[in-house]
Protein backbone atom coordinates (compact mmCIF):
# COMPACT_ATOMS: atom_id res chain seq x y z
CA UNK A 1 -10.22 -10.82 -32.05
CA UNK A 2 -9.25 -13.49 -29.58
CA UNK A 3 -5.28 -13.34 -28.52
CA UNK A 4 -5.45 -16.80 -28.69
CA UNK A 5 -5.76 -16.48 -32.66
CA UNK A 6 -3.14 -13.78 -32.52
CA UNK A 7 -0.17 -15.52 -31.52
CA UNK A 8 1.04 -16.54 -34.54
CA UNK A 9 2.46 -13.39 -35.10
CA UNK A 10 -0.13 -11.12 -36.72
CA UNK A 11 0.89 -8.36 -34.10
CA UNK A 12 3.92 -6.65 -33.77
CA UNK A 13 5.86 -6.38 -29.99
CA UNK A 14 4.63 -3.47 -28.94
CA UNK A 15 0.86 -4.20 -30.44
CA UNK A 16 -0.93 -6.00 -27.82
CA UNK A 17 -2.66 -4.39 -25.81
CA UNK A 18 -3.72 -6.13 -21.54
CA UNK A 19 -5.72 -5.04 -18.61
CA UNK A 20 -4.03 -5.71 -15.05
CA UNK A 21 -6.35 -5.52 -12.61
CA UNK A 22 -5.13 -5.48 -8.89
CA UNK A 23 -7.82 -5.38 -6.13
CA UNK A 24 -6.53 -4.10 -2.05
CA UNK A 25 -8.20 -3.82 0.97
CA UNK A 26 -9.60 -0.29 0.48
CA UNK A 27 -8.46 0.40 -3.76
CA UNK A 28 -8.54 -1.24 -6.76
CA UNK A 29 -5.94 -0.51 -9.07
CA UNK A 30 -5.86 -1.16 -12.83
CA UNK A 31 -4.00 -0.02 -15.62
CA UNK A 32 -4.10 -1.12 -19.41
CA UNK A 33 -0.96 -1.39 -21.15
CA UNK A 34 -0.27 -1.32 -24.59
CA UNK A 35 3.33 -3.33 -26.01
CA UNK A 36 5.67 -1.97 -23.04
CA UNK A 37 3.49 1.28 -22.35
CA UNK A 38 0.98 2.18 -19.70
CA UNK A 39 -1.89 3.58 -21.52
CA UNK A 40 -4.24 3.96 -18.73
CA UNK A 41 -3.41 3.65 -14.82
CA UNK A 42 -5.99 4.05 -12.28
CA UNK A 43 -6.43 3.99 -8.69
CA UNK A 44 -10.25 3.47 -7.41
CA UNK A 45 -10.25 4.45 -3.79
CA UNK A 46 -12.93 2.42 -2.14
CA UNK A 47 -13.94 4.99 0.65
CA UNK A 48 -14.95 3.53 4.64
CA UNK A 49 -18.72 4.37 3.67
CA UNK A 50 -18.57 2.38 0.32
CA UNK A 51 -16.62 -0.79 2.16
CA UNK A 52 -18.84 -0.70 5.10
CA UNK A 53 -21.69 -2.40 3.62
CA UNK A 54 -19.20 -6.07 3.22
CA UNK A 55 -18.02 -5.39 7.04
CA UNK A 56 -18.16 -9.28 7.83
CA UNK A 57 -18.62 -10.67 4.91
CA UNK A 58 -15.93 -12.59 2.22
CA UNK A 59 -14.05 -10.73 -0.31
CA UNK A 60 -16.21 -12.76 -2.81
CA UNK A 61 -19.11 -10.55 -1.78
CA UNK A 62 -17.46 -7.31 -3.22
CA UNK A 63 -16.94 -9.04 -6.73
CA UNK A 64 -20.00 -6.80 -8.44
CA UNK A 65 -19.00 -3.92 -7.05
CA UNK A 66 -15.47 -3.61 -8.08
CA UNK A 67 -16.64 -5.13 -11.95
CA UNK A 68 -18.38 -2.29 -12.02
CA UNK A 69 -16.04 0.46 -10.88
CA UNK A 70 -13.67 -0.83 -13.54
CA UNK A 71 -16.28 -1.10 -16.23
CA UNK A 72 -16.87 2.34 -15.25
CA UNK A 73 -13.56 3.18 -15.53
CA UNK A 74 -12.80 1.59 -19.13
CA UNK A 75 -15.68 3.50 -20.63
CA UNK A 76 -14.81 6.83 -19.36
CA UNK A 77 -11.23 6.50 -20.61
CA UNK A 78 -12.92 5.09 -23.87
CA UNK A 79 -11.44 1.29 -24.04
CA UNK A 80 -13.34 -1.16 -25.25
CA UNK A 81 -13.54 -4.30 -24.10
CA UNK A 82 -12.79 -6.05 -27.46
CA UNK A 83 -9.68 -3.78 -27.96
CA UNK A 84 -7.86 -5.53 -25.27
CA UNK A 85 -5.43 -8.51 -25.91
CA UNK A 86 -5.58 -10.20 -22.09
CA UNK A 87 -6.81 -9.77 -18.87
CA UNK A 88 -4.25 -9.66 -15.57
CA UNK A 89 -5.48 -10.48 -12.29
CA UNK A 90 -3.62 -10.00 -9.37
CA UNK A 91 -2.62 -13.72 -8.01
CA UNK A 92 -4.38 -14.51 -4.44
CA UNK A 93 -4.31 -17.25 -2.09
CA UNK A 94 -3.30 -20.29 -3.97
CA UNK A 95 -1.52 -23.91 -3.48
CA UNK A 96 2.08 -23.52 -4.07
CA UNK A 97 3.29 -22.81 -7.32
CA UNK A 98 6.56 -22.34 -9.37
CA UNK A 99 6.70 -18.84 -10.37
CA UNK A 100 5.50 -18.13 -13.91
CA UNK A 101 2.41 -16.77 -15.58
CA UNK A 102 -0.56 -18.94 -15.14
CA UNK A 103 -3.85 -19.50 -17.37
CA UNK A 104 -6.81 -18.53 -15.88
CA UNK A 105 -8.36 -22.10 -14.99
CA UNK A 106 -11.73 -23.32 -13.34
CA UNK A 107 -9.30 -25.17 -10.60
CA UNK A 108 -8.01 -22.30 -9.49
CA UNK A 109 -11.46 -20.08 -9.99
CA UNK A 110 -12.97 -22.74 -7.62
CA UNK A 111 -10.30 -22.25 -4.85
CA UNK A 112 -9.98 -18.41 -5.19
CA UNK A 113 -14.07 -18.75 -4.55
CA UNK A 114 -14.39 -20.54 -1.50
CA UNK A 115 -11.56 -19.02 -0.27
CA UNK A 116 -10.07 -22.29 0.10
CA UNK A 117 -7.09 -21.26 1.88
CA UNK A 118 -7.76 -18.03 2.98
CA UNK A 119 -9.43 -14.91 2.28
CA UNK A 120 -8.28 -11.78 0.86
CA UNK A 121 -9.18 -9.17 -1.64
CA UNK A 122 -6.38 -10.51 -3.99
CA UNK A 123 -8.45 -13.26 -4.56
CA UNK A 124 -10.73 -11.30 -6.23
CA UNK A 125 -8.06 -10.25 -8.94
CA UNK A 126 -8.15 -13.70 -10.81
CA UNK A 127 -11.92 -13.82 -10.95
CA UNK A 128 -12.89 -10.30 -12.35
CA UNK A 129 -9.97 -10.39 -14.49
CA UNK A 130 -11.70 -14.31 -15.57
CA UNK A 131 -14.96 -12.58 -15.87
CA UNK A 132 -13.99 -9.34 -18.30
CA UNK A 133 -11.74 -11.71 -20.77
CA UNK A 134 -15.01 -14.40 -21.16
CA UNK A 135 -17.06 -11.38 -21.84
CA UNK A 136 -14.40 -10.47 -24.41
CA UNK A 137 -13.47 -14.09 -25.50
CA UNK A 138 -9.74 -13.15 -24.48
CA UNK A 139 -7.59 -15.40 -22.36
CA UNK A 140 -6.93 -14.44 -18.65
CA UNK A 141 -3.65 -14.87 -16.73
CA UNK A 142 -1.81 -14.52 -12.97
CA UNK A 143 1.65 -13.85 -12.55
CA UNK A 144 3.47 -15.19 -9.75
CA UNK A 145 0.99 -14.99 -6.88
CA UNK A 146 2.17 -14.64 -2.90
CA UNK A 147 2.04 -18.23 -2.68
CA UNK A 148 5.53 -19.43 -5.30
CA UNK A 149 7.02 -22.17 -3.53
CA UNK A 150 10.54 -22.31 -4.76
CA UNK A 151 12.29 -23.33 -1.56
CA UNK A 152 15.26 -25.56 -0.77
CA UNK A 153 13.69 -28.39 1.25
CA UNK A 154 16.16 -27.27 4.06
CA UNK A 155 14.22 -24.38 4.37
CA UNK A 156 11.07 -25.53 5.02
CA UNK A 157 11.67 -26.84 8.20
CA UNK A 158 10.40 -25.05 11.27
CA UNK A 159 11.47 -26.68 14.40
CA UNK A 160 8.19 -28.61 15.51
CA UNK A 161 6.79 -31.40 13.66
CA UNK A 162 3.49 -29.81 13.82
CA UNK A 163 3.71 -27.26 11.52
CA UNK A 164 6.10 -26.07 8.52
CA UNK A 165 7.04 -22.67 7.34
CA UNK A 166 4.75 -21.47 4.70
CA UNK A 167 6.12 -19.29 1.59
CA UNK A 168 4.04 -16.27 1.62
CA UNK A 169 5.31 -13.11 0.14
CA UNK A 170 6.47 -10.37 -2.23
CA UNK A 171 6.88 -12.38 -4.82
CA UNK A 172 5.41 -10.58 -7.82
CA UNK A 173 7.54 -7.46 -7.35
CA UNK A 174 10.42 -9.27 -5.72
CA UNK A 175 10.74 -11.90 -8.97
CA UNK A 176 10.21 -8.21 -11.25
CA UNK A 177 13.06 -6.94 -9.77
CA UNK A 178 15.17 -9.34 -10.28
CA UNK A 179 14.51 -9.40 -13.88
CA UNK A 180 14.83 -5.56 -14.11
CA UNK A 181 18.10 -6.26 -12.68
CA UNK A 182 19.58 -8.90 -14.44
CA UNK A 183 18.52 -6.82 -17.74
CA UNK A 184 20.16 -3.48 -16.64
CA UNK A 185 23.64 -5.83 -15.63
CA UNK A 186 23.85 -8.11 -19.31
CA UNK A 187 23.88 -11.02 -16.77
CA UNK A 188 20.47 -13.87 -16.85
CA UNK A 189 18.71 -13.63 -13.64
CA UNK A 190 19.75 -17.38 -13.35
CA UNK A 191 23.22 -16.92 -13.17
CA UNK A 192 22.74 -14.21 -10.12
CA UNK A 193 23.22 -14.51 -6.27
CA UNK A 194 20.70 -12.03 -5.25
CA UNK A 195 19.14 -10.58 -1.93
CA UNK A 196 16.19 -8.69 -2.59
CA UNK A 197 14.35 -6.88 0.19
CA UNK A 198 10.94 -6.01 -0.13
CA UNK A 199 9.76 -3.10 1.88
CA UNK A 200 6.24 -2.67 1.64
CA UNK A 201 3.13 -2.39 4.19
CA UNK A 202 4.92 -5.85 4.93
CA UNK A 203 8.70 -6.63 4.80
CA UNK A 204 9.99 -10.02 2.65
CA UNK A 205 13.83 -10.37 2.96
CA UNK A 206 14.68 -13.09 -0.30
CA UNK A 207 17.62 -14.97 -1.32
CA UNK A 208 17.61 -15.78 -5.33
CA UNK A 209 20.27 -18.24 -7.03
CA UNK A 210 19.66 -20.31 -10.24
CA UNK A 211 16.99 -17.98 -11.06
CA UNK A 212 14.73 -19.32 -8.11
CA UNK A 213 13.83 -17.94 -4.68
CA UNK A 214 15.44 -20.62 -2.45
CA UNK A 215 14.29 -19.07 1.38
CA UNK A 216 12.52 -15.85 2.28
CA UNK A 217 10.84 -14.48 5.28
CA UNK A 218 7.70 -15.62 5.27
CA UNK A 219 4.74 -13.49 5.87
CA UNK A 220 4.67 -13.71 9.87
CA UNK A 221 8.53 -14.30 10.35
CA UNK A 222 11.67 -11.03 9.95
CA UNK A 223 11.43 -7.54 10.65
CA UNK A 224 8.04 -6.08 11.95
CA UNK A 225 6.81 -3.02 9.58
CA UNK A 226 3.78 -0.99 8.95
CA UNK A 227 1.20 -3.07 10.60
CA UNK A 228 2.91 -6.53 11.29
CA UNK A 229 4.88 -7.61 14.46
CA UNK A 230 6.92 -10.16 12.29
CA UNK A 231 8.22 -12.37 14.01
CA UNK A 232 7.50 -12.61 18.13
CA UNK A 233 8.87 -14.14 20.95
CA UNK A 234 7.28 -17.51 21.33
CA UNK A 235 6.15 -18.49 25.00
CA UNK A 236 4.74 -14.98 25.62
CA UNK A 237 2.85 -15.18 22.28
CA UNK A 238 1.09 -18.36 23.29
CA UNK A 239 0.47 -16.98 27.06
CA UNK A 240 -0.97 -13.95 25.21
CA UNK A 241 -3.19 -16.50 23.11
CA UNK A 242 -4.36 -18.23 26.13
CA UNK A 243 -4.99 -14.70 28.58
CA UNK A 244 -8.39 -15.29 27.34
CA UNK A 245 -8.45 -11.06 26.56
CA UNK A 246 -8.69 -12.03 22.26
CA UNK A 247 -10.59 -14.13 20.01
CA UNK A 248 -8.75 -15.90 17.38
CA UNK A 249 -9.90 -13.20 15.06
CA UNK A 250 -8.32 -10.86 16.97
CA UNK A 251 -5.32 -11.77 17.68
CA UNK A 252 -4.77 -12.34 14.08
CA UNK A 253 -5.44 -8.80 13.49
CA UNK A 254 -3.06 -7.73 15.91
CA UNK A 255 -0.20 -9.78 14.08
CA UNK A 256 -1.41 -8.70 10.81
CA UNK A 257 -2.60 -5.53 10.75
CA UNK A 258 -2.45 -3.60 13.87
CA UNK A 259 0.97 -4.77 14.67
CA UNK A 260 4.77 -2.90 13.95
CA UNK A 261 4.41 0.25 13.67
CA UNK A 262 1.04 0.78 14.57
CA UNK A 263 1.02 -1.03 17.60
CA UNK A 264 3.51 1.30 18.78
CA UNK A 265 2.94 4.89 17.60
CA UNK A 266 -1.06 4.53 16.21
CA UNK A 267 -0.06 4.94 12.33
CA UNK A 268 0.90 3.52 9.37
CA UNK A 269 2.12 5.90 7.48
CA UNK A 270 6.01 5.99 7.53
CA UNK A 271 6.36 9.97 6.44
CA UNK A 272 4.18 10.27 9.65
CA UNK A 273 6.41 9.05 11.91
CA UNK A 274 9.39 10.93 9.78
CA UNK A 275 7.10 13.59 10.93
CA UNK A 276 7.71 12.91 14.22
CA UNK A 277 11.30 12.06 14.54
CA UNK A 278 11.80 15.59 13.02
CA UNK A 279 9.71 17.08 15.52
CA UNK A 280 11.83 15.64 18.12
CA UNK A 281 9.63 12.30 19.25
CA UNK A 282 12.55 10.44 20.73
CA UNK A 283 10.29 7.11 21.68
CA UNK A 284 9.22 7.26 17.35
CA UNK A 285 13.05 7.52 16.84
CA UNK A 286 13.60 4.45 18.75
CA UNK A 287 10.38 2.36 16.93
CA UNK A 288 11.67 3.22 13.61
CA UNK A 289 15.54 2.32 14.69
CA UNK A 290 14.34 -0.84 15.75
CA UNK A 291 12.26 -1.79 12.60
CA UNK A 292 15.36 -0.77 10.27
CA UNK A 293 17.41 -2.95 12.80
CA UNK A 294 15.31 -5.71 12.27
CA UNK A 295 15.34 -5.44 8.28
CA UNK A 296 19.40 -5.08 8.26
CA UNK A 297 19.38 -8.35 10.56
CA UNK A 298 16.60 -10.08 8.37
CA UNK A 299 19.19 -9.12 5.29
CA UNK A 300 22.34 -10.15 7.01
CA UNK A 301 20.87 -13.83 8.64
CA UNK A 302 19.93 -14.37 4.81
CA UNK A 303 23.09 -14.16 3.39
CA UNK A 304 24.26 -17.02 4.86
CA UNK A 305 21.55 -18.92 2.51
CA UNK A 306 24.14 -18.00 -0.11
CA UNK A 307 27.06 -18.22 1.67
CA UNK A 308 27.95 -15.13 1.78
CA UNK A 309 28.95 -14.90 -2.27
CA UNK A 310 26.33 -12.66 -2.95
CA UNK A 311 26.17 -10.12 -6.41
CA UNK A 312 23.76 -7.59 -5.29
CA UNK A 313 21.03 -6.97 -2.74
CA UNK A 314 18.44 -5.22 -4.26
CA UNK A 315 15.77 -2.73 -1.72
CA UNK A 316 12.59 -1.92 -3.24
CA UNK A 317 9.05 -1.32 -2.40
CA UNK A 318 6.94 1.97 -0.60
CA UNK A 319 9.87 2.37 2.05
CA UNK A 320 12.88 2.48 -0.08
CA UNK A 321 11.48 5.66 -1.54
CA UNK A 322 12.50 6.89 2.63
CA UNK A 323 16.29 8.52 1.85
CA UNK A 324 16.03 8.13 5.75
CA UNK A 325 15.37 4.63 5.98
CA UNK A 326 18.15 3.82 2.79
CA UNK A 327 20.65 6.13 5.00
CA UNK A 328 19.89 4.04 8.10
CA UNK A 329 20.37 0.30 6.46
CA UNK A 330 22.66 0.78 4.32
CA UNK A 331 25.98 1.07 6.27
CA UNK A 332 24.51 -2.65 7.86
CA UNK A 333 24.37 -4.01 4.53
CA UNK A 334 26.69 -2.83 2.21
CA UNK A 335 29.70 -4.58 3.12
CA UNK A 336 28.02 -7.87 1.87
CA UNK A 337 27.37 -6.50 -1.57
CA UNK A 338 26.76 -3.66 -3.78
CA UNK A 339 23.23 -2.24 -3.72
CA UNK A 340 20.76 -0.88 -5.52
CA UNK A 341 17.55 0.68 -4.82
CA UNK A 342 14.25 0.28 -6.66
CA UNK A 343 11.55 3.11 -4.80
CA UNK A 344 7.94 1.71 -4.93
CA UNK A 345 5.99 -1.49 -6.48
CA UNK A 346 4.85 -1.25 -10.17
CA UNK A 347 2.76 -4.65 -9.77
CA UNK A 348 0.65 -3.63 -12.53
CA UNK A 349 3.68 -3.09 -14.74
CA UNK A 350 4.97 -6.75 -13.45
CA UNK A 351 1.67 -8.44 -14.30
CA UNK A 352 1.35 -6.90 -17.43
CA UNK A 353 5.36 -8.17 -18.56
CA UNK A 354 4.26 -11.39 -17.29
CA UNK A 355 1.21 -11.93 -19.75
CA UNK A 356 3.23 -10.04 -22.90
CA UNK A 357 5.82 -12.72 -22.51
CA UNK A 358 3.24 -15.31 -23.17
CA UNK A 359 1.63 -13.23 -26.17
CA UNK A 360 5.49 -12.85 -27.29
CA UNK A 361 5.94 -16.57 -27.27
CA UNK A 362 9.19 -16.01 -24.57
CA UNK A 363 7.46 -18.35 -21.87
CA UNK A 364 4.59 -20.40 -21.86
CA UNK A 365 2.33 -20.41 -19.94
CA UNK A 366 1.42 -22.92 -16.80
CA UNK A 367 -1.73 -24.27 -16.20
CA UNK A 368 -2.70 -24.15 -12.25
CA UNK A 369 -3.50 -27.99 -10.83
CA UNK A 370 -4.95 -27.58 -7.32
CA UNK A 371 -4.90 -30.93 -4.97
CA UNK A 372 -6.19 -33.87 -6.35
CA UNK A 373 -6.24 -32.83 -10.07
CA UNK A 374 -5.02 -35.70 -11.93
């Protein structure tokens, strides 16, 4: 039955039952959860040889083959289609948004398409999860994709006329923190001063008051990590761009994705260069200073977004589960508020929350308008 005839109470809290669908670079993850609880999680590892074959080509291209692999998946772990509630997609490269949880809409299905404003596999997460809920006449949601604008106007300022800063980020786990945290304290999230610091494959550095995220780092600005630089010095960046030695393409790989840590030690994998340090690699002891440098200065230039009267900063993402990294920042950062640290990114879980607060009739939810929608 539709979930759209079941919200007028039929089913109890913990009765509905979603798919969240979140498509990466080289995975697709899923996971179906039923009330509060994960029924099924997944992880589809996409291998070099499988990917290969859309070298060059959009993420729209790939759209069959992942439908499958989680059709695939479904069946095996014996879900039907028409047991499910919702569909979840992971939100991609939208206009800016307030955050929420957003209907599934032919506006945005158009824009996520034609990869109106970029492309990247997220993109992909809105239209399969579009494409499963028509097939089983079930609405389809987002939950605040990279792209919720919640600035201060102050903020969006640059310092050239040409160009502003763009909000890009962390936002889905970043905003799911924040709830998690207001919950576990008795206090609403809107009545918080919060710094939360994503540390991911990329590093967003937030401040949060009223219940809105007022200024972060945006995606090519703070500390470098994984495989960003972050942010560079300017005049030798644009000599760099005009050498001649890179294409555009290029040189937007090496800021995004062969950049920070890889760009100095050939890997991406933090517990590698742990590895290292232990084994005495004094030159990987200096790269990782440096990037934890970098996030405790991200954190502490922040803080004067708030004014210093901050409640709690909040670490989470793939590097906070480092004790390393924690033991490094955290005398940097703890004299400007308590913290606590949330290890690793349960998007699914996030997206999931997002559309059983809709089904629970505790937010509504908001219909996307791209430009020029009346």
């Amino acid at each position: 039955m539709p979930a759209r005839e079941l919200l007028g109470g039929v089913l109890s809290r913990t009765d509905f039952r979603v798919l969240t669908i979140n498509p990466g670079t080289t995975s697709t993850k899923l996971a179906v959860y039923g009330g509060d609880h994960a029924i099924l999680t997944r992880v589809l590892r996409h291998s070099d040889e499988e990917m290969r074959q859309f070298n060059g080509m959009p993420a729209i291209k790939q759209l069959d083959f992942r439908s499958l692999a989680i059709r695939r998946e479904l069946i095996a772990a014996e879900i039907p289609l028409m047991s499910l509630h919702a569909v979840v997609g992971r939100g991609g490269l939208l206009g800016p948004v307030t955050s929420g949880t957003y209907r599934i809409n032919e506006s945005m299905l158009d824009e996520l398409r034609t990869a109106k404003r970029g492309d990247h596999p997220a993109n992909l997460g809105a239209i399969l999860a579009n494409s499963i809920a028509e097939e089983a006449k079930i609405e389809s949601f987002i939950v605040d994709p990279p792209t919720v604008d919640e600035w201060q106007d102050v903020a969006r300022l640059s310092g050239s006329s040409l160009m502003d800063r763009a909000c890009w980020g962390h936002v889905l786990n970043t905003k799911a923190i924040a709830r998690r945290y207001a919950a576990e304290c008795g206090k609403p999230y809107a009545e918080l001063r919060l710094i939360i610091a994503h540390l991911g494959s990329g590093v967003t550095v937030s401040a949060h008051e009223n219940g809105r995220m007022i200024d972060s780092t945006a995606v090519q600005e703070g500390a470098f990590s994984a495989d960003r630089t972050g942010e560079l010095p300017v005049i030798k960046l644009a000599r760099l761009c005009y050498s001649g030695r890179y294409s555009l393409p290029e040189m937007e790989r090496l800021l995004f994705g062969a950049g920070g840590l890889y760009s100095y030690l050939g890997t991406r994998d933090l517990e590698d260069v742990e590895r290292r340090i232990a084994n005495g690699d004094s030159f990987a002891a200096l790269v990782y200073d440096a990037m934890v440098y970098q996030i405790a200065k991200a954190m502490g230039s922040i803080s004067t977004v708030l004014q210093g009267k901050v409640d709690a900063i909040l670490i989470t993402g793939g590097m906070a589960h480092s004790e390393r990294l924690v033991a490094k920042l955290l005398p940097s950062i703890s004299w400007i508020a308590p913290v606590t640290i949330y290890p690793g990114e349960d998007e699914l879980r996030a997206m999931a929350e997002g559309a059983m607060r809709v089904l629970r009739h505790e937010e509504a939810a908001r219909e996307y308008k791209s430009e020029g929608d009346n």
